[in-house]
N, C-alpha and C. Protein backbone atom coordinates (compact mmCIF):
# COMPACT_ATOMS: atom_id res chain seq x y z
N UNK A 1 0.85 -1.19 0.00
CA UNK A 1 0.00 0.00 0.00
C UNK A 1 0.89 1.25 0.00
N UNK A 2 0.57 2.19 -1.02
CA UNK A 2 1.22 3.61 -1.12
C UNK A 2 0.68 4.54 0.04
N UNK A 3 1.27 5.47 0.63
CA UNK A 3 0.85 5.77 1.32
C UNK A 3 0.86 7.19 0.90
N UNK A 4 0.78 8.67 1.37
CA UNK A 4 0.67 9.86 1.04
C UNK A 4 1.85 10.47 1.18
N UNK A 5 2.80 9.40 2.39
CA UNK A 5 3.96 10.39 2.53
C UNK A 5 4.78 9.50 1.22
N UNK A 6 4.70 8.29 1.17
CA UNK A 6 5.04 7.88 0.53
C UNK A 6 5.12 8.54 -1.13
N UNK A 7 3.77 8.72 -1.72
CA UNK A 7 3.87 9.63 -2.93
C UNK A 7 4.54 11.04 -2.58
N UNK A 8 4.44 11.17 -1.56
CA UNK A 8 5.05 13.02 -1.18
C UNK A 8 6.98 12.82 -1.20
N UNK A 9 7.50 11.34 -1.02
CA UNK A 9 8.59 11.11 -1.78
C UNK A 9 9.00 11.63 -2.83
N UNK A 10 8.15 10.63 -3.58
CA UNK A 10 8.00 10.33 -4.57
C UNK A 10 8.34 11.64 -5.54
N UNK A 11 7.05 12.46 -5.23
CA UNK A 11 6.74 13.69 -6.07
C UNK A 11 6.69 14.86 -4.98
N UNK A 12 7.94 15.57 -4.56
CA UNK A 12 8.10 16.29 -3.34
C UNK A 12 7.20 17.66 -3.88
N UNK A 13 6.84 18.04 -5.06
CA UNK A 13 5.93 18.91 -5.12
C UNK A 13 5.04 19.12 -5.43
N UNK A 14 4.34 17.92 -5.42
CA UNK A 14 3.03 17.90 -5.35
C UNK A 14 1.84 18.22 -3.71
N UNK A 15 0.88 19.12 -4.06
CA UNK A 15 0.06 20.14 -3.11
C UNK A 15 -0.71 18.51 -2.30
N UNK A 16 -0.43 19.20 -0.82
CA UNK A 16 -1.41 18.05 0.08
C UNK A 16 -2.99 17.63 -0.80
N UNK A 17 -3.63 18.67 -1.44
CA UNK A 17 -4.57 18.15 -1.94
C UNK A 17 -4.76 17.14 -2.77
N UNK A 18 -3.56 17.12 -3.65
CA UNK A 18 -3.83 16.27 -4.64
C UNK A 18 -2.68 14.54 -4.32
N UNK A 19 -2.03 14.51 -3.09
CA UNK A 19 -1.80 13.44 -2.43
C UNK A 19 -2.94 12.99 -1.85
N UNK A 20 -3.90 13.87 -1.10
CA UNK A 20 -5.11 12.91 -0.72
C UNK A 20 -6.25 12.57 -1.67
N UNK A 21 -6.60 13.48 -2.47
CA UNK A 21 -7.34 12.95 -3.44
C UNK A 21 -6.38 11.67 -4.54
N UNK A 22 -5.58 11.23 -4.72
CA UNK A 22 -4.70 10.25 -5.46
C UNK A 22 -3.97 9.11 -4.67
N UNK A 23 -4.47 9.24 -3.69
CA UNK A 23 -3.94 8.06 -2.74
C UNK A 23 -4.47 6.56 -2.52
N UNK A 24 -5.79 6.79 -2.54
CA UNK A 24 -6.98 5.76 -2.75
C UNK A 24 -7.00 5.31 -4.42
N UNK A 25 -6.83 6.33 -5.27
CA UNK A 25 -7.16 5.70 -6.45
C UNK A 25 -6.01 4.85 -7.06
N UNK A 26 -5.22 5.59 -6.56
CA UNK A 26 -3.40 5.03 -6.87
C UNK A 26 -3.45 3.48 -6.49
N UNK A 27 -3.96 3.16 -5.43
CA UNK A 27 -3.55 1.75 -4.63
C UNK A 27 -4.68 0.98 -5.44
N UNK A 28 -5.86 1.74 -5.49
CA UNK A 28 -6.92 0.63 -6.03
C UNK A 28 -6.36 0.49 -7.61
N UNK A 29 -5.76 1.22 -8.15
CA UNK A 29 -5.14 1.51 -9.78
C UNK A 29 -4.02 0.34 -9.67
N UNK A 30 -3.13 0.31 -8.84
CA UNK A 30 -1.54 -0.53 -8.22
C UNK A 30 -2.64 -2.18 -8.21
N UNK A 31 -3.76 -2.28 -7.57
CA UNK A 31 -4.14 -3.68 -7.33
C UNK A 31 -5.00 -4.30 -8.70
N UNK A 32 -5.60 -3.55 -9.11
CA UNK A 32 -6.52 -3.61 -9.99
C UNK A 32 -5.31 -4.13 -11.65
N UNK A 33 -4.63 -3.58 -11.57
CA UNK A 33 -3.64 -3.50 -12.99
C UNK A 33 -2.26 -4.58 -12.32
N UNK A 34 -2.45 -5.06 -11.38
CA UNK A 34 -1.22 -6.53 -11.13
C UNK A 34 -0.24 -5.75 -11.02
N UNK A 35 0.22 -4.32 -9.87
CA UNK A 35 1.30 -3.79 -10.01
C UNK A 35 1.93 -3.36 -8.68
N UNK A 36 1.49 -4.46 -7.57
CA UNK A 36 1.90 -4.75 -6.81
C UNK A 36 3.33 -4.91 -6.39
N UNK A 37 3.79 -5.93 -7.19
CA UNK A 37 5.22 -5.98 -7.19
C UNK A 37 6.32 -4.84 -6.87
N UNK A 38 7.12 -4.43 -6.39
CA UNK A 38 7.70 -3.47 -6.35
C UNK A 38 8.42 -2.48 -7.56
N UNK A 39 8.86 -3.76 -8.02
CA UNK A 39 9.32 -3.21 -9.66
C UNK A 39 8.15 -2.57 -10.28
N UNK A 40 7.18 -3.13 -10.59
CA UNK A 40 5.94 -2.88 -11.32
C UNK A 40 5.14 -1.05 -10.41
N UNK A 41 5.19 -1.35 -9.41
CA UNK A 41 4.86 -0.10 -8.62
C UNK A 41 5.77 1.06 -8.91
N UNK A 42 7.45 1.04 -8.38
CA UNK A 42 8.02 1.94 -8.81
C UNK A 42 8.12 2.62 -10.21
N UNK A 43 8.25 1.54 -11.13
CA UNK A 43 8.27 2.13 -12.68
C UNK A 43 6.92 3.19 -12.58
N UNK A 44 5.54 2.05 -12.53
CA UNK A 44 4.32 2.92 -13.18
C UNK A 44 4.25 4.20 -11.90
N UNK A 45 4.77 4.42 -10.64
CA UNK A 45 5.05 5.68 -10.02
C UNK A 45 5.20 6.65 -10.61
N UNK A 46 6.36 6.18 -11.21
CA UNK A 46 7.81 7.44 -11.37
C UNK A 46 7.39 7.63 -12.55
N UNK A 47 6.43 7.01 -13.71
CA UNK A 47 5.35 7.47 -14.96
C UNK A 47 4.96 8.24 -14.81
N UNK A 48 4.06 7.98 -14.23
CA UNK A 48 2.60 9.09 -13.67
C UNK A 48 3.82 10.07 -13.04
N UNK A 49 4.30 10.37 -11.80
CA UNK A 49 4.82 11.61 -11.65
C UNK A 49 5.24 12.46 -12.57
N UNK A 50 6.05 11.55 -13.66
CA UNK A 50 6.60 12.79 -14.77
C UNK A 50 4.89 13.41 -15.90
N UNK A 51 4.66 12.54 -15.83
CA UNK A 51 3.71 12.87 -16.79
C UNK A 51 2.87 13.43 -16.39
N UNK A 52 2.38 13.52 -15.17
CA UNK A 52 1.24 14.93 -14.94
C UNK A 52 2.15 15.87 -13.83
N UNK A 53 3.16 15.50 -13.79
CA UNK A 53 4.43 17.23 -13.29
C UNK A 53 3.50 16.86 -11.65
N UNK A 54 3.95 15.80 -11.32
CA UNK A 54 3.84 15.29 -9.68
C UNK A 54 2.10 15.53 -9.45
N UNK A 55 1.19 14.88 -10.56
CA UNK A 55 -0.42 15.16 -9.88
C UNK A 55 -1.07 16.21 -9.95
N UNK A 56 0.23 17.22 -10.86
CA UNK A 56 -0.82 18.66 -11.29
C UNK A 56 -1.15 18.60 -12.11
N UNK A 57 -1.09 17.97 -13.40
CA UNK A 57 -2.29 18.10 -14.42
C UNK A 57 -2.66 16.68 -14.78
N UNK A 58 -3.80 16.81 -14.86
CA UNK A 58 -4.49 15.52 -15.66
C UNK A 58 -5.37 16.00 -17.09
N UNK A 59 -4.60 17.26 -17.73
CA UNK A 59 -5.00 17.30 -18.39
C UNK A 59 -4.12 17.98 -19.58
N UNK A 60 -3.77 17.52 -20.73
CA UNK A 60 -2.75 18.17 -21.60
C UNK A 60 -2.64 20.00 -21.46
N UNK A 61 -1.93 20.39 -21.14
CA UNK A 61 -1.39 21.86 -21.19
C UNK A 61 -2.02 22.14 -22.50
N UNK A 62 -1.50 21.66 -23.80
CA UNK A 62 -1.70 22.20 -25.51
C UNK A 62 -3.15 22.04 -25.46
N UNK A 63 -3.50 22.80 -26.42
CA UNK A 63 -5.44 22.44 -26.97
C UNK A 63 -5.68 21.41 -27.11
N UNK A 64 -4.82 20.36 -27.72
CA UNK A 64 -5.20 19.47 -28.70
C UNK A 64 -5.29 19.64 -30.13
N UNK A 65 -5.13 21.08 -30.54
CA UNK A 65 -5.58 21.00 -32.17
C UNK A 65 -4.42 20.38 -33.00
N UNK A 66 -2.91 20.02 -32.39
CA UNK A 66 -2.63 19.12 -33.27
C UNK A 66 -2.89 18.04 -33.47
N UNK A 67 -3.72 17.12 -32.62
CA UNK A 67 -4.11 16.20 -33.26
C UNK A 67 -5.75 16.21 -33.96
N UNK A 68 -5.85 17.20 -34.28
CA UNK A 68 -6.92 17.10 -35.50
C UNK A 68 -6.72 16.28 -36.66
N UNK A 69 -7.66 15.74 -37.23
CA UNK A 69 -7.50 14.57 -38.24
C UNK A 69 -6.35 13.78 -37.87
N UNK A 70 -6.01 13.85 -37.26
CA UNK A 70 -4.99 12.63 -36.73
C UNK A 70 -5.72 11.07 -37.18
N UNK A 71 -5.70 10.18 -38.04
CA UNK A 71 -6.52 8.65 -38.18
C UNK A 71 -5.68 8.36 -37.16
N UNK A 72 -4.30 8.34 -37.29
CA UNK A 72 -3.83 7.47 -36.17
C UNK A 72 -4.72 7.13 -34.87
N UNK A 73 -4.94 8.50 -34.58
CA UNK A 73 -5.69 8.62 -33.06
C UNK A 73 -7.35 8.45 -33.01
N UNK A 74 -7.67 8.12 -34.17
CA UNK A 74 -9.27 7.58 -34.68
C UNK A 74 -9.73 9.09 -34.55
N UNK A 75 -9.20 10.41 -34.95
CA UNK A 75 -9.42 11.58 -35.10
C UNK A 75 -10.12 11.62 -36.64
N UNK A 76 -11.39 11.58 -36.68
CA UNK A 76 -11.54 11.36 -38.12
C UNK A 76 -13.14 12.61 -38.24
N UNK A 77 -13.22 13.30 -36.55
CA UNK A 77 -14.56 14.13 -36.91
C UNK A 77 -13.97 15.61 -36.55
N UNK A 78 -14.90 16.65 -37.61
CA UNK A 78 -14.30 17.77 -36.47
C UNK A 78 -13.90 18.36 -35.29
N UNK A 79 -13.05 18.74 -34.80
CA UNK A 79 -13.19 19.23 -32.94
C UNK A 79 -12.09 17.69 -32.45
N UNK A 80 -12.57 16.99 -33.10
CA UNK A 80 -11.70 15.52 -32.44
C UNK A 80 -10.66 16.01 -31.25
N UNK A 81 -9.44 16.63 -32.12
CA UNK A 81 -8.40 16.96 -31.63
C UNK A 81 -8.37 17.68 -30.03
N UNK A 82 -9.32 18.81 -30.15
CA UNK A 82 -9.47 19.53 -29.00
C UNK A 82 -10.23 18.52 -27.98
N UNK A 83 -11.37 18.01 -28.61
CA UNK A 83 -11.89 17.27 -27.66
C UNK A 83 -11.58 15.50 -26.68
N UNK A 84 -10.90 15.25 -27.77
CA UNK A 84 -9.30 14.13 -27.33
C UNK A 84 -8.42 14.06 -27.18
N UNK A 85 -8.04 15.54 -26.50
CA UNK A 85 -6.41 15.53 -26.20
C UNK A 85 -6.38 14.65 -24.79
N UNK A 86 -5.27 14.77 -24.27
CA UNK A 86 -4.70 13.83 -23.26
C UNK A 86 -4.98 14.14 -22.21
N UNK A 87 -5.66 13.49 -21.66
CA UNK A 87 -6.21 13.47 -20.10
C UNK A 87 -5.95 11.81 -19.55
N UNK A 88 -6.01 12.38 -18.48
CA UNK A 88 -5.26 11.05 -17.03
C UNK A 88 -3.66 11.27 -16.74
N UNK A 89 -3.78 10.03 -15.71
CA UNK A 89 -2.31 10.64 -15.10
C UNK A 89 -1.50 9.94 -16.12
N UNK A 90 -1.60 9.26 -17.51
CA UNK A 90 -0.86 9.13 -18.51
C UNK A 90 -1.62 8.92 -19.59
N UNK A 91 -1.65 10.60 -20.26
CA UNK A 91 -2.56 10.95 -21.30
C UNK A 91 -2.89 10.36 -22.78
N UNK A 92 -4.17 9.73 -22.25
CA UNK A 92 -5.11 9.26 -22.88
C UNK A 92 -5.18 10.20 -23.82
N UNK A 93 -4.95 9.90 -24.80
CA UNK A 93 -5.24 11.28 -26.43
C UNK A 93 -6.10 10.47 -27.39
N UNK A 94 -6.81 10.86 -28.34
CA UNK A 94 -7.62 10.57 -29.35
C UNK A 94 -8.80 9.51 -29.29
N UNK A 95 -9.69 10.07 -30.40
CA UNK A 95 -10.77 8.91 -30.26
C UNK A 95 -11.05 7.71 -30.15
N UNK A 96 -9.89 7.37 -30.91
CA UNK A 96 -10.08 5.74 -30.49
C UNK A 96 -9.12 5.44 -29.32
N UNK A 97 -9.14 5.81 -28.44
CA UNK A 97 -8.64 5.16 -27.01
C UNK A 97 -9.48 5.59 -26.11
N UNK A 98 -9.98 7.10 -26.84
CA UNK A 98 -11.22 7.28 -25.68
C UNK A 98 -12.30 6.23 -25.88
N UNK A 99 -12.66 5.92 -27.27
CA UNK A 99 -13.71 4.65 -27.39
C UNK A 99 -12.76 3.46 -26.58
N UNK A 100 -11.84 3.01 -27.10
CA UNK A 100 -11.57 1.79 -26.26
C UNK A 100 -11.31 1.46 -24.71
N UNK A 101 -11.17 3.06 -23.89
CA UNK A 101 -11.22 2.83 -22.90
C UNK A 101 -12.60 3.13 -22.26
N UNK A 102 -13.50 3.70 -23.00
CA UNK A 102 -14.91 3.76 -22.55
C UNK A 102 -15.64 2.13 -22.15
N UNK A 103 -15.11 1.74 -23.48
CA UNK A 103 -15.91 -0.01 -23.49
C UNK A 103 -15.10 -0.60 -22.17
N UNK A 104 -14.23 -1.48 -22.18
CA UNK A 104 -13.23 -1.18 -20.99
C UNK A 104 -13.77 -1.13 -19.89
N UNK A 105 -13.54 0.34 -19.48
CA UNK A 105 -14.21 0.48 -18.29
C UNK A 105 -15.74 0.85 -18.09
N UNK A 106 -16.54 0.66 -19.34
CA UNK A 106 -17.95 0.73 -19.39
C UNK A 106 -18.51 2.00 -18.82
N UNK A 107 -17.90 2.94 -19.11
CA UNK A 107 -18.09 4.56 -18.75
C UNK A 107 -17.89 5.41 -19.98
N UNK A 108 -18.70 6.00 -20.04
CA UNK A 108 -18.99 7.00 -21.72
C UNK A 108 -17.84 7.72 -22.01
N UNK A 109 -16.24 8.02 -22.22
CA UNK A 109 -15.83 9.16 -22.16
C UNK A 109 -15.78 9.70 -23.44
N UNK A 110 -16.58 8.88 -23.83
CA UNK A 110 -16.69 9.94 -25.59
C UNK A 110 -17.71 11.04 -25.55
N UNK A 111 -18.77 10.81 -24.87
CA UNK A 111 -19.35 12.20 -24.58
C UNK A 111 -19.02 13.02 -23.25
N UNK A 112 -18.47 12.50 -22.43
CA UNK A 112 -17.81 12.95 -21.43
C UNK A 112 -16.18 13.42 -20.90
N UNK A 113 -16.08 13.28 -21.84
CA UNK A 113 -13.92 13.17 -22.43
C UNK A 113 -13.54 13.67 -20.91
N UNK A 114 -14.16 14.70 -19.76
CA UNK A 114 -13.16 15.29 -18.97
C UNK A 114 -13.94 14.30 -17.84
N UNK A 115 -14.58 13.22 -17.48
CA UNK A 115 -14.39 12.52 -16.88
C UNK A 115 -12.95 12.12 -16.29
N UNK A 116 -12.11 12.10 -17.10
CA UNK A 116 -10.30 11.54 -17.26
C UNK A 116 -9.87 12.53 -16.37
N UNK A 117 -10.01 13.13 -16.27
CA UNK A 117 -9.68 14.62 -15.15
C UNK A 117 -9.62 13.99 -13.81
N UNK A 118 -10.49 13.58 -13.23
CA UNK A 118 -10.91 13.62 -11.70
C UNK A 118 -10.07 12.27 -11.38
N UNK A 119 -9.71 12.52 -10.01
CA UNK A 119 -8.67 11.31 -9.51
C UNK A 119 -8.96 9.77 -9.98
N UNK A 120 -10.10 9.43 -9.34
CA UNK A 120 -10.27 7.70 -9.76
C UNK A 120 -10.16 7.44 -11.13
N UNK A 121 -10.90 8.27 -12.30
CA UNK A 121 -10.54 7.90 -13.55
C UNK A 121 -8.98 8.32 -13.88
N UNK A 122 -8.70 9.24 -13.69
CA UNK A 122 -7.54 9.28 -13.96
C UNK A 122 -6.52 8.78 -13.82
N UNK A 123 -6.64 8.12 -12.59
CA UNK A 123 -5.40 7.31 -12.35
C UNK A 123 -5.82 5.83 -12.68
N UNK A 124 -7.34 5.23 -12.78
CA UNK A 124 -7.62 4.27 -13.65
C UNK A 124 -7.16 4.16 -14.90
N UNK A 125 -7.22 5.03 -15.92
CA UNK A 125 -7.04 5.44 -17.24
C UNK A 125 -5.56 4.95 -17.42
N UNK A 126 -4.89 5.55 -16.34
CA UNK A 126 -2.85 5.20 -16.41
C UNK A 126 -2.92 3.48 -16.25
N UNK A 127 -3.37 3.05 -15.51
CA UNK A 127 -3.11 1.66 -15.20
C UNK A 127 -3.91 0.87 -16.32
N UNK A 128 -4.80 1.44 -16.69
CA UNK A 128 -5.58 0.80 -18.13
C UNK A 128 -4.53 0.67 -19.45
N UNK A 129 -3.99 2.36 -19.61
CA UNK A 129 -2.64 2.20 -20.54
C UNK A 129 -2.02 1.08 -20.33
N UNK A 130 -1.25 1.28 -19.41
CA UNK A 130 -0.30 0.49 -18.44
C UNK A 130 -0.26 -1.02 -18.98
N UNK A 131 -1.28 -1.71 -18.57
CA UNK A 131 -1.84 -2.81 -19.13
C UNK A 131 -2.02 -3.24 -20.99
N UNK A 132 -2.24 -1.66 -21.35
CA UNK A 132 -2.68 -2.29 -22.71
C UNK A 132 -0.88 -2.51 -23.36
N UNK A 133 -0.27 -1.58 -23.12
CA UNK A 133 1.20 -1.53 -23.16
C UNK A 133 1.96 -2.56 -23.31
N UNK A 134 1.47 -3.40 -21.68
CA UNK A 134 2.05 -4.62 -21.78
C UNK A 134 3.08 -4.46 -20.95
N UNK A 135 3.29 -3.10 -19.93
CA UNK A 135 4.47 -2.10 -19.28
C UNK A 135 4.73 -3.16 -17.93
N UNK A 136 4.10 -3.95 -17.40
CA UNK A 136 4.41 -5.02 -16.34
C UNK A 136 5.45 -6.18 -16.84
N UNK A 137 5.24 -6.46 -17.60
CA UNK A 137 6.46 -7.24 -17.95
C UNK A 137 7.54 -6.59 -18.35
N UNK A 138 7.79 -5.44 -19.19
CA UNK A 138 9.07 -4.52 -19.46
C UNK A 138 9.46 -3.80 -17.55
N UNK A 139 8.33 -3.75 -16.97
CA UNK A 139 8.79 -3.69 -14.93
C UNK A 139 9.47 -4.59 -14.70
N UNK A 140 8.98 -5.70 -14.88
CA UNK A 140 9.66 -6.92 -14.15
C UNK A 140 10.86 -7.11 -14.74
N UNK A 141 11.73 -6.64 -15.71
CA UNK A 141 12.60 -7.14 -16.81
C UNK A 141 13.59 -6.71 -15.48
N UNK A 142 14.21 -5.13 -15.34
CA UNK A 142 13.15 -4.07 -15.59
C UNK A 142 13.87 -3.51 -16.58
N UNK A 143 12.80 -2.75 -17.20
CA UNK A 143 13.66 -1.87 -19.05
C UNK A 143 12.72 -0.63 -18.75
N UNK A 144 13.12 0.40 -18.05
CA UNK A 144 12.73 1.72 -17.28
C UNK A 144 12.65 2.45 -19.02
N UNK A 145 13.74 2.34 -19.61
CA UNK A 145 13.70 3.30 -21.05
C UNK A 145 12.73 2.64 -22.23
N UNK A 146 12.44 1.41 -22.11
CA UNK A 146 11.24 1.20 -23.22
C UNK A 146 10.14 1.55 -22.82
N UNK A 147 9.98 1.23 -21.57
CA UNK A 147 8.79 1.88 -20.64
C UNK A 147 8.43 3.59 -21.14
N UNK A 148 9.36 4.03 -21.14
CA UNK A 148 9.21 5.37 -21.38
C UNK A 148 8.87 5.91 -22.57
N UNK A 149 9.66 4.85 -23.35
CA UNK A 149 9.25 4.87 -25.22
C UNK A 149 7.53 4.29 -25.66
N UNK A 150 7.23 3.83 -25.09
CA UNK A 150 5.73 2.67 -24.58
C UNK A 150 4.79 4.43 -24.46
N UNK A 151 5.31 4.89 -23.54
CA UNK A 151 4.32 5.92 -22.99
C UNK A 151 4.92 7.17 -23.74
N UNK A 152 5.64 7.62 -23.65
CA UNK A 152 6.17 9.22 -24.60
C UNK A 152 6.26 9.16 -25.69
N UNK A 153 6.79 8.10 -26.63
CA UNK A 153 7.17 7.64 -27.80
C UNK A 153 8.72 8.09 -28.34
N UNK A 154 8.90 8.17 -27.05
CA UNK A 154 10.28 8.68 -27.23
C UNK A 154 11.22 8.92 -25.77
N UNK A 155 11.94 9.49 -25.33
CA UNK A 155 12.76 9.66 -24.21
C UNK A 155 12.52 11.10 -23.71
N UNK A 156 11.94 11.49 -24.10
CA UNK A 156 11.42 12.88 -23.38
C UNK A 156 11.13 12.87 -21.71
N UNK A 157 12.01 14.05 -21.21
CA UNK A 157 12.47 13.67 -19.74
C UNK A 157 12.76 12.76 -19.21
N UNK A 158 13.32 11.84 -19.65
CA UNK A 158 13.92 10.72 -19.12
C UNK A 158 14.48 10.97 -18.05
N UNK A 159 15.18 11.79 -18.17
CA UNK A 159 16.65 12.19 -16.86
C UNK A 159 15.88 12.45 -15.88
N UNK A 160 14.95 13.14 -15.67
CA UNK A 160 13.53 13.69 -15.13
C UNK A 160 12.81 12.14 -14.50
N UNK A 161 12.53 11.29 -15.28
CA UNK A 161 11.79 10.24 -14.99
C UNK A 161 13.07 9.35 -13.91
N UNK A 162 14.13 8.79 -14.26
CA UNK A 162 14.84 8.40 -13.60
C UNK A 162 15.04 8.77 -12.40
N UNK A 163 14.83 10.12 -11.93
CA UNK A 163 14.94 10.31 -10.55
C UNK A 163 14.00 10.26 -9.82
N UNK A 164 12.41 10.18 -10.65
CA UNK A 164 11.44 9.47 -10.22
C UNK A 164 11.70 8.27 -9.86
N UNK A 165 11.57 7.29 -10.48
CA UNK A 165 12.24 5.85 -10.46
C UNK A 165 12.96 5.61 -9.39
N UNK A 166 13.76 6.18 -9.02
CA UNK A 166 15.22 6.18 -8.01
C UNK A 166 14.45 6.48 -6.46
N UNK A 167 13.54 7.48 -6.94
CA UNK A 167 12.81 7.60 -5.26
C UNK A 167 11.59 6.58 -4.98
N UNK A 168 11.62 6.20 -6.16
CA UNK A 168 9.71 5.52 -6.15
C UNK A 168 10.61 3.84 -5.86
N UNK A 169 11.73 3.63 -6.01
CA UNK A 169 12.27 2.23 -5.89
C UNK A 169 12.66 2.45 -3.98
N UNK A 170 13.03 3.49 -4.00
CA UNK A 170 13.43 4.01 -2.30
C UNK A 170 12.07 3.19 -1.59
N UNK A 171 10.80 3.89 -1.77
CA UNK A 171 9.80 3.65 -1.06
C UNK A 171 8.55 2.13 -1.48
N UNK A 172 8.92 1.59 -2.32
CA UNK A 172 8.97 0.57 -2.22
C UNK A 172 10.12 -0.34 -1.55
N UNK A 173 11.26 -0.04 -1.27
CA UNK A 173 11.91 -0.97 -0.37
C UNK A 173 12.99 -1.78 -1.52
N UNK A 174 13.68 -1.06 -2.72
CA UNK A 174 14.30 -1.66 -3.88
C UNK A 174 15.39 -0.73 -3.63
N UNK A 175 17.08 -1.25 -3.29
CA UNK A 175 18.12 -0.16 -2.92
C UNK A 175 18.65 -0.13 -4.28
């Protein structure tokens, strides 16, 4: 079980509010997605910290209008872009992931897209990635930099993520 001081490790600047609102969803997110393990916990930690800047955004900074017409991203109607940019604590972007994680977790976010915002989905949404990824077995290896390629598509803040990693292995109990 994560605890609050534990994420306050983790992510030393993230606001008391958003350690207690992400504390419950985090652990039920950690049990629910088989990421118990320590390896598996620290990696998908030290994710989510970089990627919503320690629990402050769950929601892409940019509009979204570059991914307009995006097919990749099943962006194929007007507005798509703005209205499927990346939300959760590891941003969920475009229509077809918002459809596939709607079915999934049997919750609309195609007409509701900022559902992904609020703690429980949001940190559901990361461990849903997480899973579709396949990111528990690249934990257990552990391969911290494909992990990162899996979720960024590239190495963007890595150096950044690693020192996530380094504290999130601390508090799981990994020297």
């Amino acid at each position: 079980m994560i605890t609050k001081e534990n994420l306050k490790h983790i992510m030393p600047y993230a606001n008391a509010m958003a350690l207690n609102q992400f504390c419950e969803p985090l652990n039920a997110t950690l049990l629910k997605y088989d990421m118990l393990s320590p390896l598996r916990a620290a990696a998908f930690l030290a994710q989510i910290a970089h990627e919503s800047g320690q629990l402050k955004y769950t929601q892409e900074i940019a509009s979204g209008k570059a991914y307009e017409g995006r097919k990749d991203l099943g962006n194929t109607q007007p507005g798509d872009g703005v209205k499927f940019k990346g939300r959760g604590l590891i941003q969920i972007t475009g229509r077809a992931n918002y459809a596939a994680i709607s079915k999934d977790l049997g919750v609309n976010f195609i007409d509701k897209p900022e559902l992904l915002e609020g703690p429980l989905y949001a940190a559901e949404s990361a461990g849903w990635f997480w899973k579709l990824k396949g990111l528990n077995a690249l934990a257990d290896i552990p391969n911290f930099e494909v992990i990162t390629r899996r979720i960024n598509g590239g190495l963007n803040g890595y150096a950044e993520r690693l020192e996530y990693y380094k504290k999130a292995k601390e508090v799981v109990g990994i020297n």
